[in-house]
Protein backbone atom coordinates (compact mmCIF):
# COMPACT_ATOMS: atom_id res chain seq x y z
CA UNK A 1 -31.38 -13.26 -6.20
CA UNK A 2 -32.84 -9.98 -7.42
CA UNK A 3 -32.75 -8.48 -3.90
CA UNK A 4 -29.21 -9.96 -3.02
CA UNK A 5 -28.35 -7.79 -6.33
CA UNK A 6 -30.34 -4.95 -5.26
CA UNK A 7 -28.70 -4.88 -1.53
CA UNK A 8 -25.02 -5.13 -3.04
CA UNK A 9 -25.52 -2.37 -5.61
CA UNK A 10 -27.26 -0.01 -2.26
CA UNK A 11 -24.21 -1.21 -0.64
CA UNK A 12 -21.90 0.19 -3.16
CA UNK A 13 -23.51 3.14 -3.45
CA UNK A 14 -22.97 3.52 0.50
CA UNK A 15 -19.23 2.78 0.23
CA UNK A 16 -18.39 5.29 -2.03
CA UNK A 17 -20.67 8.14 0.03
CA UNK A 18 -18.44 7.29 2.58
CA UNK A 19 -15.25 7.55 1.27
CA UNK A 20 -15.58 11.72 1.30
CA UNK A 21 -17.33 11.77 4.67
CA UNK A 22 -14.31 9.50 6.29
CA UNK A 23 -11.58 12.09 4.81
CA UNK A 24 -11.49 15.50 7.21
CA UNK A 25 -9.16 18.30 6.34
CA UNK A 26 -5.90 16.58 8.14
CA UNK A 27 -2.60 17.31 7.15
CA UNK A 28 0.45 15.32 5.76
CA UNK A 29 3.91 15.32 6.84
CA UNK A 30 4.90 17.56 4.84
CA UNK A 31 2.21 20.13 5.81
CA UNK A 32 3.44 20.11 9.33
CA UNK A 33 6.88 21.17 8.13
CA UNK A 34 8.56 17.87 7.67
CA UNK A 35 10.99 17.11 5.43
CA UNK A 36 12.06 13.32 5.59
CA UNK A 37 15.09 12.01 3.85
CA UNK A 38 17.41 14.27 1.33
CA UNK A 39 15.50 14.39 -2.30
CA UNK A 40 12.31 15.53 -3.24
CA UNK A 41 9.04 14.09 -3.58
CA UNK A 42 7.47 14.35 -7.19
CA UNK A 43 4.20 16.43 -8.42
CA UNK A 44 2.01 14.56 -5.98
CA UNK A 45 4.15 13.12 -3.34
CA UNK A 46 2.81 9.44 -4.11
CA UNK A 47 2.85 6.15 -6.15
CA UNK A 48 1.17 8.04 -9.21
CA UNK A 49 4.16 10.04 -9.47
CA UNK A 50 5.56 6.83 -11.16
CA UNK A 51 4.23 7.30 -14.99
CA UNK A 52 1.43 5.02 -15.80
CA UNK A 53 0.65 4.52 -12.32
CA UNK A 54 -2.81 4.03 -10.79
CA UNK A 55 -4.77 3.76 -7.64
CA UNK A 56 -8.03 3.31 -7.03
CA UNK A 57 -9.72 2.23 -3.55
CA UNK A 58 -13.74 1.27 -2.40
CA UNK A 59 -14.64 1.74 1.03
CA UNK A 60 -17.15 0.06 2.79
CA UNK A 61 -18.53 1.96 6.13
CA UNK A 62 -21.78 0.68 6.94
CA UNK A 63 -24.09 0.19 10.31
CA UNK A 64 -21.50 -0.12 13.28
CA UNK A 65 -19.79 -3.24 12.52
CA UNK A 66 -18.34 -2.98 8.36
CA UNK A 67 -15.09 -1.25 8.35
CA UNK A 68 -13.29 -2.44 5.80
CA UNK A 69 -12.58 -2.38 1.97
CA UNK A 70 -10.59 -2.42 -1.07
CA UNK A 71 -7.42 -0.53 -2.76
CA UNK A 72 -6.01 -1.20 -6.16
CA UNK A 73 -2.72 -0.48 -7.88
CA UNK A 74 -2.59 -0.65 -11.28
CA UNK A 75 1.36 -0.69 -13.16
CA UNK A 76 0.30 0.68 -16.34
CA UNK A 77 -2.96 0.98 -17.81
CA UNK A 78 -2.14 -1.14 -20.72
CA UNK A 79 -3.06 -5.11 -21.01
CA UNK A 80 -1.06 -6.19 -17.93
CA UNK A 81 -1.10 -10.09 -18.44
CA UNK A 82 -0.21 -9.24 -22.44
CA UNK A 83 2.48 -7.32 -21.14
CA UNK A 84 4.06 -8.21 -17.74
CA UNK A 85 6.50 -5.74 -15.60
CA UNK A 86 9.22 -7.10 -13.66
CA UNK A 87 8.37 -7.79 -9.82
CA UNK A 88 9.47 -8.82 -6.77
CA UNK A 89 8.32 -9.59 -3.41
CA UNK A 90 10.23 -9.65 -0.18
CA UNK A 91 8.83 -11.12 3.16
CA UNK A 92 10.01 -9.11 6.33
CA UNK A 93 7.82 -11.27 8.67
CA UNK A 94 5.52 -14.30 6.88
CA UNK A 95 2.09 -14.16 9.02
CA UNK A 96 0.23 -13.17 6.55
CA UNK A 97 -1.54 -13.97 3.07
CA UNK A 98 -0.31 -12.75 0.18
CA UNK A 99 -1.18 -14.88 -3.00
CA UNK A 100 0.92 -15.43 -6.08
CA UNK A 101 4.10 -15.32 -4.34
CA UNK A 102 5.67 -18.25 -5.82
CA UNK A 103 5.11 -17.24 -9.48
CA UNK A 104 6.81 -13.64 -8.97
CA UNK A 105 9.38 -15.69 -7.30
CA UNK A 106 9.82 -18.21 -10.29
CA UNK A 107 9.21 -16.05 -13.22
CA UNK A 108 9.82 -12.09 -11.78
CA UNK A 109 6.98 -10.60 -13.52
CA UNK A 110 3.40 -9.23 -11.78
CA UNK A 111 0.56 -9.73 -14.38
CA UNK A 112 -2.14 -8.13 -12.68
CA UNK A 113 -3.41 -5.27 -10.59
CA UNK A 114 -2.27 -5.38 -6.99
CA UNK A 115 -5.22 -5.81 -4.63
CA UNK A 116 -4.88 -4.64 -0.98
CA UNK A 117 -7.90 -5.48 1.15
CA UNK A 118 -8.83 -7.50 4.87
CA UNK A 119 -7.37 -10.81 5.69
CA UNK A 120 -10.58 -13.35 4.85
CA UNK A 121 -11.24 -11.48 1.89
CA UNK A 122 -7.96 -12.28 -0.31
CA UNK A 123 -10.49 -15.05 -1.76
CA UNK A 124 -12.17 -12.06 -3.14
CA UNK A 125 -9.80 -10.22 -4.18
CA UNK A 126 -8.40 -12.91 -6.14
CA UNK A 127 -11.05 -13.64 -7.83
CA UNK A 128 -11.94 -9.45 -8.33
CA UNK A 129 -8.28 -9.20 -10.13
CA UNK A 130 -9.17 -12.90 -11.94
CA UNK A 131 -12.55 -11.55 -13.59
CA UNK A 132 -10.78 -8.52 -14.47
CA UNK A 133 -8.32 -10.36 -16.18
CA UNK A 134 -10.27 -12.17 -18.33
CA UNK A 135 -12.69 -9.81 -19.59
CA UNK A 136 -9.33 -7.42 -21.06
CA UNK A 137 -10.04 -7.53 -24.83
CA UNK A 138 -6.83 -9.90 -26.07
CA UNK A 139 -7.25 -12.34 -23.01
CA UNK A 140 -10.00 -14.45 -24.61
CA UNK A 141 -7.91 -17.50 -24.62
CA UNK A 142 -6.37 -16.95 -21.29
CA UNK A 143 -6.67 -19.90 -18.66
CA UNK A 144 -3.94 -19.39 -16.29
CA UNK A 145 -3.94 -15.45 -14.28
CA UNK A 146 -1.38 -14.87 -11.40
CA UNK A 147 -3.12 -12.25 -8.70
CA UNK A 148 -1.50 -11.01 -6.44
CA UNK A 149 -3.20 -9.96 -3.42
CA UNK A 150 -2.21 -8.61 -0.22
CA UNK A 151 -3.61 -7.75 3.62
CA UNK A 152 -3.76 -6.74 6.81
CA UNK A 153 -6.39 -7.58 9.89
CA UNK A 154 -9.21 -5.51 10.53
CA UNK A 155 -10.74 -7.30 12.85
CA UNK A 156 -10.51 -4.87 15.56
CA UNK A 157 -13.07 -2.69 13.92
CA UNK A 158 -14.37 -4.38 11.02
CA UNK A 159 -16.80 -7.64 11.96
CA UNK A 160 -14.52 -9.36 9.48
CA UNK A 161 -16.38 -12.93 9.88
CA UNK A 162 -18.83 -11.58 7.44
CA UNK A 163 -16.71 -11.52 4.60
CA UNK A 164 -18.27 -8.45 3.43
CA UNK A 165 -16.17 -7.77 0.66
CA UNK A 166 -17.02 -9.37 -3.11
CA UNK A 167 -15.19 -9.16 -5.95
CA UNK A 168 -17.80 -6.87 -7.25
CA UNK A 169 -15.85 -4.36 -4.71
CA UNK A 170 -12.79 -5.86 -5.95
CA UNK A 171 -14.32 -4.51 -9.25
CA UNK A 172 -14.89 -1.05 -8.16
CA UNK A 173 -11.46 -0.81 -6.70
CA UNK A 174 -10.27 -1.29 -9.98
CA UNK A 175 -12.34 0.63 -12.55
CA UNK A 176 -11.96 3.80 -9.96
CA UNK A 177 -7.94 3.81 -10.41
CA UNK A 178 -6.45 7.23 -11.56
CA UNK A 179 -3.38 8.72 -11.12
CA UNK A 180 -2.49 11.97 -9.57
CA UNK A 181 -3.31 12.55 -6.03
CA UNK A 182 -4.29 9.55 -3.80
CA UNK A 183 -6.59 9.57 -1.06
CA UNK A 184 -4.87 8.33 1.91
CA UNK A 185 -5.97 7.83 5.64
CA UNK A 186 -9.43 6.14 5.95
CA UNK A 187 -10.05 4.55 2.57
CA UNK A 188 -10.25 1.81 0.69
CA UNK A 189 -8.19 -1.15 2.40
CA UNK A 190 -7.19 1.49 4.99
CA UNK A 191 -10.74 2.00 6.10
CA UNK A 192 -10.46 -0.45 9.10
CA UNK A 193 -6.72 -0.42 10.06
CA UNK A 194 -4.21 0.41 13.42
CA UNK A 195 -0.69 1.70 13.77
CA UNK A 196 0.98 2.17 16.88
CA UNK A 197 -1.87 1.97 18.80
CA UNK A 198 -3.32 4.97 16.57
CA UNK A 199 -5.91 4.97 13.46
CA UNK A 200 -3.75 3.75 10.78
CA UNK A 201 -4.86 3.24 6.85
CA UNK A 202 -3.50 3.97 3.24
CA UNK A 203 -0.36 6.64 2.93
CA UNK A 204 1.99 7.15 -0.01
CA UNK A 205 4.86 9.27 -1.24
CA UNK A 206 7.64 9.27 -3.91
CA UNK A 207 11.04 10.52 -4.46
CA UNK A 208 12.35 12.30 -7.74
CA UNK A 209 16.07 11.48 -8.41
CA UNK A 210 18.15 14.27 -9.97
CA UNK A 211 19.17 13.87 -13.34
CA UNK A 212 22.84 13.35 -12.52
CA UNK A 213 21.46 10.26 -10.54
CA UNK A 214 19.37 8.96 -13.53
CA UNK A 215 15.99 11.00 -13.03
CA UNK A 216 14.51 8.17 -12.19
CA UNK A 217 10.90 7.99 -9.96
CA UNK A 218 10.02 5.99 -6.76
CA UNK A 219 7.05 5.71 -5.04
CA UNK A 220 5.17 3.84 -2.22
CA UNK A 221 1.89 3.22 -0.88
CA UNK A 222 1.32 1.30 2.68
CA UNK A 223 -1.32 -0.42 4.09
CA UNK A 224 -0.66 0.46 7.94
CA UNK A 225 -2.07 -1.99 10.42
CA UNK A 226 0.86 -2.91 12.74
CA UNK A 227 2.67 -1.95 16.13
CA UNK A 228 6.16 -1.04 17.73
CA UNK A 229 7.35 2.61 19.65
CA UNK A 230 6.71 5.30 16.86
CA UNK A 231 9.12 7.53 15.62
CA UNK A 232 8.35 10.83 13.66
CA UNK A 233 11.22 11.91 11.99
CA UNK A 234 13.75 10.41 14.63
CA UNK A 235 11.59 11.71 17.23
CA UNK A 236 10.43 9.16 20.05
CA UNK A 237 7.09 9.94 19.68
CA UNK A 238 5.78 6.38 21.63
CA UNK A 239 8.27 6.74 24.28
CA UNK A 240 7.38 10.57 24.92
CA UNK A 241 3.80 9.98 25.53
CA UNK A 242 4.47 6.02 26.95
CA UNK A 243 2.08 4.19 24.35
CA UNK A 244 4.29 1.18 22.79
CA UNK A 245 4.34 -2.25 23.78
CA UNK A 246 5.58 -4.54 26.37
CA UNK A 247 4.74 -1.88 29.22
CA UNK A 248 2.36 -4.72 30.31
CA UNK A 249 2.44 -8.33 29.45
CA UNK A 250 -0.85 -8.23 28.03
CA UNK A 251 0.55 -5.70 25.19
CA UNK A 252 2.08 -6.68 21.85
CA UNK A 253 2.70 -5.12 18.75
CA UNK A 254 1.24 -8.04 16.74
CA UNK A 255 -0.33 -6.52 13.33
CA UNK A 256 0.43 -6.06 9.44
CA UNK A 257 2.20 -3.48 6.61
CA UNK A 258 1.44 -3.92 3.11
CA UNK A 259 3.95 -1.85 1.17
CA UNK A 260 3.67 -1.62 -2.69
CA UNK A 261 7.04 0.11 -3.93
CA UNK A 262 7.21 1.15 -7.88
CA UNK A 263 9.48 2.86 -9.87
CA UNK A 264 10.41 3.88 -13.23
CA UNK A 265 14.00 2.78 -13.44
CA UNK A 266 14.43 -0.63 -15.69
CA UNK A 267 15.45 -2.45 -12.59
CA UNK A 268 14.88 -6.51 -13.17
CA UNK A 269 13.29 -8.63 -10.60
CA UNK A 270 16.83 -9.54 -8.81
CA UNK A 271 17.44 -5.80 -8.29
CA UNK A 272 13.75 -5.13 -7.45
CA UNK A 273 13.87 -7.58 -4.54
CA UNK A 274 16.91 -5.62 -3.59
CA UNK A 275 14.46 -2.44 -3.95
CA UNK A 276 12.19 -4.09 -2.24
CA UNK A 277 14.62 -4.82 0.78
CA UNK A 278 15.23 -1.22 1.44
CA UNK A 279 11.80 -0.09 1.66
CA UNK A 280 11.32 -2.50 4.60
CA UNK A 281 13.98 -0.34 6.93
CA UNK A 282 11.55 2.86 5.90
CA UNK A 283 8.75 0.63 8.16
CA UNK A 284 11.71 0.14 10.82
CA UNK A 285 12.87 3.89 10.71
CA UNK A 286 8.96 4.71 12.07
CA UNK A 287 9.65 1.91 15.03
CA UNK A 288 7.92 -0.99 13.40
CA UNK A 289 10.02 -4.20 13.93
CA UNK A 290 7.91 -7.01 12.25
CA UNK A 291 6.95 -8.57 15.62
CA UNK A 292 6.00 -12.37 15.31
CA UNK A 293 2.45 -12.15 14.56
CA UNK A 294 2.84 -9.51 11.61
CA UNK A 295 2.49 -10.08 8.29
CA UNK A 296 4.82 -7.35 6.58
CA UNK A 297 5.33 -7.57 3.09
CA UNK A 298 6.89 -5.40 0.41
CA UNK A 299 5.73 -5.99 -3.51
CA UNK A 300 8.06 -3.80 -5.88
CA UNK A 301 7.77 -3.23 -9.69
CA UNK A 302 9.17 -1.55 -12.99
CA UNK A 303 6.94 0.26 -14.97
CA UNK A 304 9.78 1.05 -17.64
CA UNK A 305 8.10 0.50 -20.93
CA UNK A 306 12.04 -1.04 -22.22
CA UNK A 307 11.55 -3.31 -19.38
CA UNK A 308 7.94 -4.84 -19.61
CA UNK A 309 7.58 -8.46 -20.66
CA UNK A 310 5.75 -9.63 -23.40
CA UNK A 311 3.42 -12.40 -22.48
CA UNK A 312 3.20 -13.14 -26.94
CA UNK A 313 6.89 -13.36 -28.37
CA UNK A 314 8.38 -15.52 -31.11
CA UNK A 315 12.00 -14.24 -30.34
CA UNK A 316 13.95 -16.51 -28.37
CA UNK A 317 15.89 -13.76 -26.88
CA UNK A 318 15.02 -10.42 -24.83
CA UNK A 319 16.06 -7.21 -25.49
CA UNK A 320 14.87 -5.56 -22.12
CA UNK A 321 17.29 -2.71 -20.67
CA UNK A 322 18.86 -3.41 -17.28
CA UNK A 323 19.45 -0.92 -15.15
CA UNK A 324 23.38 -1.83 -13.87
CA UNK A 325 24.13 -2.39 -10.07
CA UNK A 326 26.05 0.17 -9.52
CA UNK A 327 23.14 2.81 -9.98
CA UNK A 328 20.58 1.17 -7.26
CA UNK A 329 21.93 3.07 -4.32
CA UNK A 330 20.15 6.36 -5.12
CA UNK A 331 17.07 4.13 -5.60
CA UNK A 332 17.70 1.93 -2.02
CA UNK A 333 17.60 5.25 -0.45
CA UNK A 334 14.60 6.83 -2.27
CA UNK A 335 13.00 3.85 -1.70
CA UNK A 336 13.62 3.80 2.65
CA UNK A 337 12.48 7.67 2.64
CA UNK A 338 9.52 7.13 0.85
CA UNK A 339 8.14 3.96 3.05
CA UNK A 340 8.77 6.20 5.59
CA UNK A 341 6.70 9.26 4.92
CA UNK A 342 3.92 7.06 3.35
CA UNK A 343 3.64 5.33 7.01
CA UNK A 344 3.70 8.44 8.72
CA UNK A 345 1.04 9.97 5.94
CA UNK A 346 -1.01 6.91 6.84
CA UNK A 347 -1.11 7.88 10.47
CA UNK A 348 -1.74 11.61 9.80
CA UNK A 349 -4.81 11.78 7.35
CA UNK A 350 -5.96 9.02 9.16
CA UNK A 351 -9.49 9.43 11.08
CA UNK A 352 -11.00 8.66 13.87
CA UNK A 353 -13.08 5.39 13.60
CA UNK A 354 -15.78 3.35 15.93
CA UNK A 355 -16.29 0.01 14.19
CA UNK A 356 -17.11 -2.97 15.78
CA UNK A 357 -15.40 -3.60 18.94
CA UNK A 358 -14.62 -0.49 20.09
CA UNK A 359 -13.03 2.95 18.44
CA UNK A 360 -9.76 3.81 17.74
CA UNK A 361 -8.88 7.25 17.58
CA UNK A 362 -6.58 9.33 15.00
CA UNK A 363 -3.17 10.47 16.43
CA UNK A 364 -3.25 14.37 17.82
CA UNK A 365 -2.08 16.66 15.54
CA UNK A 366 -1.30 19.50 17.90
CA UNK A 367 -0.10 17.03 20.67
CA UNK A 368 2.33 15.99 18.12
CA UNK A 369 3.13 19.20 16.74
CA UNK A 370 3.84 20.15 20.21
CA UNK A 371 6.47 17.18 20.69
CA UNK A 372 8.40 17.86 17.63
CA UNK A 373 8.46 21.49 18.47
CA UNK A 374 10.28 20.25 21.75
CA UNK A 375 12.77 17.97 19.75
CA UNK A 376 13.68 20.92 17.21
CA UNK A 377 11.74 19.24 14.24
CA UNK A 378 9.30 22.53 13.70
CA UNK A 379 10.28 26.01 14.33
């Protein structure tokens, strides 16, 4: 048992050597000159513009065949099952596992960290985000924790029969979250994923409203791992160079998304399924159309502090603030822009990767500069 210890803990220390070695200097969307959507990203252009806001991921690169790992977002960095924020989950296309589902459905509240990871290692994470749980100081008496736990197939390059991933990584995932800028590309649950036929991974961005609008904050992160003609910006970037699906019958565009929307408006859990909605046409405004064997799911939540709910109340009544219908629409569109650009970011900072059956490479940058140049999307 002392060695099994010993070889996890090397492990680790592996996984997080990694994680700098698998990031090279490549640019974002924005770097290239792209501007999607009409208003403006926050500080950092990601999730952790949303206040309270954390992500953390663990990568695990090792010998030829482990490509996989972990990424965890955190809502606020308070006690999250002592004080719940409204969620929501919507399903664009079902093939996939996401756990505790039916208790966001029944009760609209997330009470955990969200865990993205590999498909045969949602055990773990469930049990990573349960442990975690537990051991918050005020939980002692807690028996019942709702995880929620998303992802997509790595299979292609991670030897995902090993079921490398433990909740110890879980773990790590989770005491690494911090806010400001997120790593994106190869990382964490990104580490062994495809888009479009292209390296695909982690990729986030977030949209300021203006005050007149509510100053409110949105933000996504995706977990890119699924197929369909990409689109840059409008730009037909799969037809142009003829790599999209169906050219052959033995083609599909099978795969998953993960998308994790928050924001700080006090939206409730009917009107953050209705967030949640929107940020699925972001995934088709890339050319991503939920083919049958994807599993493409969006979790949104409210971080608003006059919103949260209190797991330990004696009132019979809440006083929670409600953001009123009427106001969503900025959000809806904040919320397609943002899924957008996070997709796209996934594809761009992604690297090249050879994993265990073969390697997938990272989309040209100056092959797709070159494209949009010809479309009139750079000068």
């Amino acid at each position: 048992m002392t060695k099994y210890f010993a070889f996890i803990f090397l492990v680790s220390l592996l996984g997080s050597a990694v994680e700098a070695m698998a990031q090279e200097v490549r640019p974002r969307a924005r770097d290239l000159g792209l501007e999607i959507g009409v208003f403006k990203p926050g500080n950092y252009n990601a999730i952790t513009d949303v206040k309270g806001v954390t992500v953390g991921h663990h990568s695990l690169l090792i010998g030829d065949s482990v490509r996989t790992g972990v990424t965890a977002i955190l809502p606020h960095q308070g006690n999250l099952y002592q004080e719940k924020v409204p969620g929501a989950i919507y399903i664009g296309n079902g093939y996939g596992k996401l756990t505790g589902i039916s208790q966001v459905e029944e009760l609209g509240t997330i009470e955990s960290p969200v865990i993205l990871t590999n498909t045969l290692s949602v055990s773990a994470g469930v049990e990573g985000a349960v442990r975690y749980t537990l051991e918050q100081p005020g939980n002692e008496t807690v028996r019942s924790v709702n995880a929620v736990v998303g992802e997509t197939n790595d299979g292609y390059l991670n030897d995902i029969r090993k079921l490398f991933v433990t909740p110890h990584h879980v773990r790590r995932a989770i005491d690494s979250a911090k806010t400001g800028l997120v790593s994106e590309g190869t990382i964490g649950a990104g580490v062994g994923t495809v888009c479009f036929g292209f390296k695909g991974g982690i990729g986030t961005a977030s949209r300021v409203l203006p005050p007149s609008l509510g100053g409110y904050t949105v933000g996504v992160l995706v977990q890119s791992n699924f197929g369909g003609v990409l689109k840059v910006d409008g730009v037909p970037v799969g037809k142009e160079w003829a790599i999209y699906p169906f050219r052959e019958a033995i083609e599909n565009a099978d795969g998953s998304c993960m998308i994790v929307v928050a924001t700080d408006a006090p939206m409730d859990a009917r009107n953050l399924k209705r967030l949640a909605k929107r940020a699925f046409l972001g995934l088709a405004q890339t050319g991503g159309f939920a083919s049958n064997g994807s599993g493409d799911y969006v979790i949104a939540f409210s971080t608003s502090a006059d919103n949260r709910v209190m797991h330990a109340t004696t009132s019979p009544e809440s006083n929670r603030i409600v953001l009123d219908n009427a106001k969503a629409s900025p959000l809806f569109q904040a919320a397609v822009e943002c899924t957008e650009e996070a997709i796209l970011n996934s594809l761009l900072r992604a690297t090249t990767v050879k994993g265990y059956r073969g390697e997938i490479q990272a989309i040209s940058i100056e092959k797709l500069k070159k494209v949009l140049q010809r479309f009139g999307r750079l000068p």
